[in-house]
N, C-alpha and C. Protein backbone atom coordinates (compact mmCIF):
# COMPACT_ATOMS: atom_id res chain seq x y z
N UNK A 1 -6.13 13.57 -6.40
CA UNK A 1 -4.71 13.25 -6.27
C UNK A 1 -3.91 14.35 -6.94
N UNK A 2 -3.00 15.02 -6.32
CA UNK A 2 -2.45 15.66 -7.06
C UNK A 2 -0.95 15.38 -7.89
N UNK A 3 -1.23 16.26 -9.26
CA UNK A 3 -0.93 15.83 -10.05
C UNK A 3 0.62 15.35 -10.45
N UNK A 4 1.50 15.81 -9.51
CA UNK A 4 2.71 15.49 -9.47
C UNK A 4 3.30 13.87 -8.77
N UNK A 5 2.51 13.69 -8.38
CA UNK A 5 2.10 11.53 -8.05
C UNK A 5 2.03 10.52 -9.10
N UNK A 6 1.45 11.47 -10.33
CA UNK A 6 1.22 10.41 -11.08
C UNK A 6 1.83 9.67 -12.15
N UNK A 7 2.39 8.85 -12.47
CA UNK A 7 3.09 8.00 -13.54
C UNK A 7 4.43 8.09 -12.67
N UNK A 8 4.37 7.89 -11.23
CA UNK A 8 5.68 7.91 -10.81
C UNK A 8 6.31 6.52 -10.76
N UNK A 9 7.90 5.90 -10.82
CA UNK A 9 8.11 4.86 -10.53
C UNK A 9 8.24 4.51 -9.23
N UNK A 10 8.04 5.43 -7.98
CA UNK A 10 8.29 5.03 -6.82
C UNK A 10 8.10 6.15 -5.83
N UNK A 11 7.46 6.31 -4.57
CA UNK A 11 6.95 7.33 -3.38
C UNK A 11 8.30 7.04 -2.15
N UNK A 12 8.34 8.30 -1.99
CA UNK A 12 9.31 8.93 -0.86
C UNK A 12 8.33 8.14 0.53
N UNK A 13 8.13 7.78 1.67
CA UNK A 13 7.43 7.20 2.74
C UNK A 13 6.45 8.85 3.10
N UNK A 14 6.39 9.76 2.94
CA UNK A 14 5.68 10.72 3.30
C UNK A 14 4.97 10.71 2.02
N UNK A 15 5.05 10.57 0.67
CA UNK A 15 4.41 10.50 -0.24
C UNK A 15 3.60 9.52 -0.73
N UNK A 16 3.98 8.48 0.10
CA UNK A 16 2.96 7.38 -0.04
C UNK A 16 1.67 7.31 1.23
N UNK A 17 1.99 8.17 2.09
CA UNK A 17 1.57 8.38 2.96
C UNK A 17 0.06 9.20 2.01
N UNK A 18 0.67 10.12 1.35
CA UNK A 18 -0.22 10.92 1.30
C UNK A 18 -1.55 10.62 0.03
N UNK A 19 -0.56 10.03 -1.04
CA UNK A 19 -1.44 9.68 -2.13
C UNK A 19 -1.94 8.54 -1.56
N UNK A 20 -2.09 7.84 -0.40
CA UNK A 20 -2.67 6.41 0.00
C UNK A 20 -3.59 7.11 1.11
N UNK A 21 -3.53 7.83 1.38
CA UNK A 21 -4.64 8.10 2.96
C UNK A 21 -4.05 7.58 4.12
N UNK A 22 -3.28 6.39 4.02
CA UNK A 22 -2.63 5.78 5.33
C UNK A 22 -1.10 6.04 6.01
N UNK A 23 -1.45 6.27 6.98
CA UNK A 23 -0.15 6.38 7.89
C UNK A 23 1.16 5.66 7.60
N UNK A 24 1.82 6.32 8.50
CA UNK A 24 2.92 5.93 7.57
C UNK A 24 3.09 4.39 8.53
N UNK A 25 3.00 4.32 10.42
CA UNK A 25 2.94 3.15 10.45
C UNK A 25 1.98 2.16 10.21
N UNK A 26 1.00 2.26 9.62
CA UNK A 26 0.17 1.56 8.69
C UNK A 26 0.80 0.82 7.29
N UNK A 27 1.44 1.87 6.88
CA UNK A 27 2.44 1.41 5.52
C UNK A 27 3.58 0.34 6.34
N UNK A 28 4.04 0.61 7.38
CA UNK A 28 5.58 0.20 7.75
C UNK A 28 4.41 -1.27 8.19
N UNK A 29 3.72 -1.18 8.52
CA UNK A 29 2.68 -2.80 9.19
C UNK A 29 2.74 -3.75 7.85
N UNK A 30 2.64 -3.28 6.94
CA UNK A 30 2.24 -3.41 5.78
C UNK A 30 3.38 -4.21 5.08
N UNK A 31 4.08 -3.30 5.28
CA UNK A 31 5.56 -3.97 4.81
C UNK A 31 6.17 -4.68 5.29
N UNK A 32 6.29 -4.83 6.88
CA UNK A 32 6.48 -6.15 7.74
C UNK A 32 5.95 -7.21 7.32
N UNK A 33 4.53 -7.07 6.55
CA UNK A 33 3.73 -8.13 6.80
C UNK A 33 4.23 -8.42 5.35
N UNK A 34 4.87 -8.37 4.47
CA UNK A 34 5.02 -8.83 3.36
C UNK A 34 4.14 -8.40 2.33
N UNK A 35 3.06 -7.21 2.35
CA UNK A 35 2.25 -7.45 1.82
C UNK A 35 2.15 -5.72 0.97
N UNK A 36 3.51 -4.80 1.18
CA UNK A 36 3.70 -3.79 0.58
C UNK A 36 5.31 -3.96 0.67
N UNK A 37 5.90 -3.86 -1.15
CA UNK A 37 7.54 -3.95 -1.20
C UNK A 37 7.97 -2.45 -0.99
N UNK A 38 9.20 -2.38 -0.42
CA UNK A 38 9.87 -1.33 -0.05
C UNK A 38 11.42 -1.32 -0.41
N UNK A 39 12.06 -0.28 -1.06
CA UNK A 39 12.79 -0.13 -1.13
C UNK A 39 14.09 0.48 -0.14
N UNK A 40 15.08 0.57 0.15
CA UNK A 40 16.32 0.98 0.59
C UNK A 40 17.15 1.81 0.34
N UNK A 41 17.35 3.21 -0.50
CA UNK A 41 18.08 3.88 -1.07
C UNK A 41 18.79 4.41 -0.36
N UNK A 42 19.95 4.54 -0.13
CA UNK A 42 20.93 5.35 0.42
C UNK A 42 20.02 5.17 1.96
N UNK A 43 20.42 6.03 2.51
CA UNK A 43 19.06 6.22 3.71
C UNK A 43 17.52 6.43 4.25
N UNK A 44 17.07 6.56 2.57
CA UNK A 44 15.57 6.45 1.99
C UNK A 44 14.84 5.18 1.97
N UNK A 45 13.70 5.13 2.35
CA UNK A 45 13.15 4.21 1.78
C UNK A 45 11.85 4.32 0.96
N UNK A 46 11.65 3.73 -0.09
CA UNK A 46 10.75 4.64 -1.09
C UNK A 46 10.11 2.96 -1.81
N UNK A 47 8.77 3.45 -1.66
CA UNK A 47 7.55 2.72 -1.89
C UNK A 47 7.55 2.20 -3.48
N UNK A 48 8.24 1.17 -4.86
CA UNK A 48 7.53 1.21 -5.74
C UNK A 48 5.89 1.43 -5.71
N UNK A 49 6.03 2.13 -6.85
CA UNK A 49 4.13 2.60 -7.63
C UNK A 49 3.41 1.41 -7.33
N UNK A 50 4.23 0.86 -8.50
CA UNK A 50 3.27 -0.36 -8.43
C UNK A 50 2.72 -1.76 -7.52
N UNK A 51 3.72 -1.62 -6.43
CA UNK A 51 3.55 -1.91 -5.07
C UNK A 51 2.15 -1.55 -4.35
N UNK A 52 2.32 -0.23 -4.15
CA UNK A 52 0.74 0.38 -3.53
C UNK A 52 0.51 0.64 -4.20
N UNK A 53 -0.30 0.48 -5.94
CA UNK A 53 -1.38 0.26 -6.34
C UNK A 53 -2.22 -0.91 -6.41
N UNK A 54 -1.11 -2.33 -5.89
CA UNK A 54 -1.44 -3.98 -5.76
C UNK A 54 -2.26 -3.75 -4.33
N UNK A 55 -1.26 -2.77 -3.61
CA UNK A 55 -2.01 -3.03 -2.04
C UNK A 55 -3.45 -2.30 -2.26
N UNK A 56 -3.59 -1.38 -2.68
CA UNK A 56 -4.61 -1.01 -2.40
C UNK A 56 -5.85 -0.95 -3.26
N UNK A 57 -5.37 -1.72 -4.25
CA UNK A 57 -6.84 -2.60 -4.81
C UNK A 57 -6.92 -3.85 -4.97
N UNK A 58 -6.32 -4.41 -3.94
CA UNK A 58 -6.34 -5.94 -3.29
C UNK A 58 -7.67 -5.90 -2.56
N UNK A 59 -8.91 -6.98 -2.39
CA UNK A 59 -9.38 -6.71 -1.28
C UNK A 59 -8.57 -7.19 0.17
N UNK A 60 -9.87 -6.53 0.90
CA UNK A 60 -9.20 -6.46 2.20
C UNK A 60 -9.09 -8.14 2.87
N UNK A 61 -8.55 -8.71 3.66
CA UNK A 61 -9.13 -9.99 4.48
C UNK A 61 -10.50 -9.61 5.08
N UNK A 62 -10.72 -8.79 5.81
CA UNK A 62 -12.11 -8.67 6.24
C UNK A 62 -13.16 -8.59 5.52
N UNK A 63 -13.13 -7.91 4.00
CA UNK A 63 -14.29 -8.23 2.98
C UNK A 63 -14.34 -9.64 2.98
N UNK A 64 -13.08 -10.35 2.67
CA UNK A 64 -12.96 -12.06 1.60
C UNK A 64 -13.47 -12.80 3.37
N UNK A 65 -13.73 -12.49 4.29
CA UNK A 65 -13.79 -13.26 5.68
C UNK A 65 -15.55 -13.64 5.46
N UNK A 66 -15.68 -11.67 5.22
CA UNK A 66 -17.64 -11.59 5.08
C UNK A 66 -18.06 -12.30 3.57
N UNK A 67 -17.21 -12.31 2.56
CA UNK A 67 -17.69 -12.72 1.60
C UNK A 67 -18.13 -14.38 2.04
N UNK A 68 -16.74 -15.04 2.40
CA UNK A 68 -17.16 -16.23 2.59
C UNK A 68 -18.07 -16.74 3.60
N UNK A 69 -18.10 -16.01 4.38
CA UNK A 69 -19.82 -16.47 5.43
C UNK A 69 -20.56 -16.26 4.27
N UNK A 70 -20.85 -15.32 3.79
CA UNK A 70 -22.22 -14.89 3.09
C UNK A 70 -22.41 -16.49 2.51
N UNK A 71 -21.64 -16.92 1.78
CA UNK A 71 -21.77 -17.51 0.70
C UNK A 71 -22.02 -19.05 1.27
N UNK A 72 -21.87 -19.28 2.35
CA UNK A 72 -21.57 -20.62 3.34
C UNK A 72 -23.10 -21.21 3.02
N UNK A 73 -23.46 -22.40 2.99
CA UNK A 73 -24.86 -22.65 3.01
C UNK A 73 -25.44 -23.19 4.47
């Protein structure tokens, strides 16, 4: 990660893009879905930190789907 990302309070939509690996309409899916907050600035919209660091060490639904078969008797 490079090093100018880090201890930030909040990502530009191309910068979250980049320190996340995911697209940006991947992020915008994301945020529809309630499940990444987004901000509004002037004509910006900019990702809190701590937003996509919840999203992306949340598991996924598809792990918690396989977890719970596994576990089914």
């Amino acid at each position: 990660m490079n090093e100018r990302f880090i201890d930030r309070l909040a990502y530009s939509m191309k910068e979250a893009c980049e320190v996340s690996s995911l697209g940006k309409t991947t992020l915008y899916g994301h945020i529809k879905a309630g499940r990444l907050d987004a901000v509004r600035v002037g004509g910006r919209t900019v990702i809190p930190a701590e937003s996509l660091k919840k999203l992306l060490s949340a598991p996924s639904q598809e792990s918690k789907k396989q977890s719970s078969v596994a576990h089914q008797p």
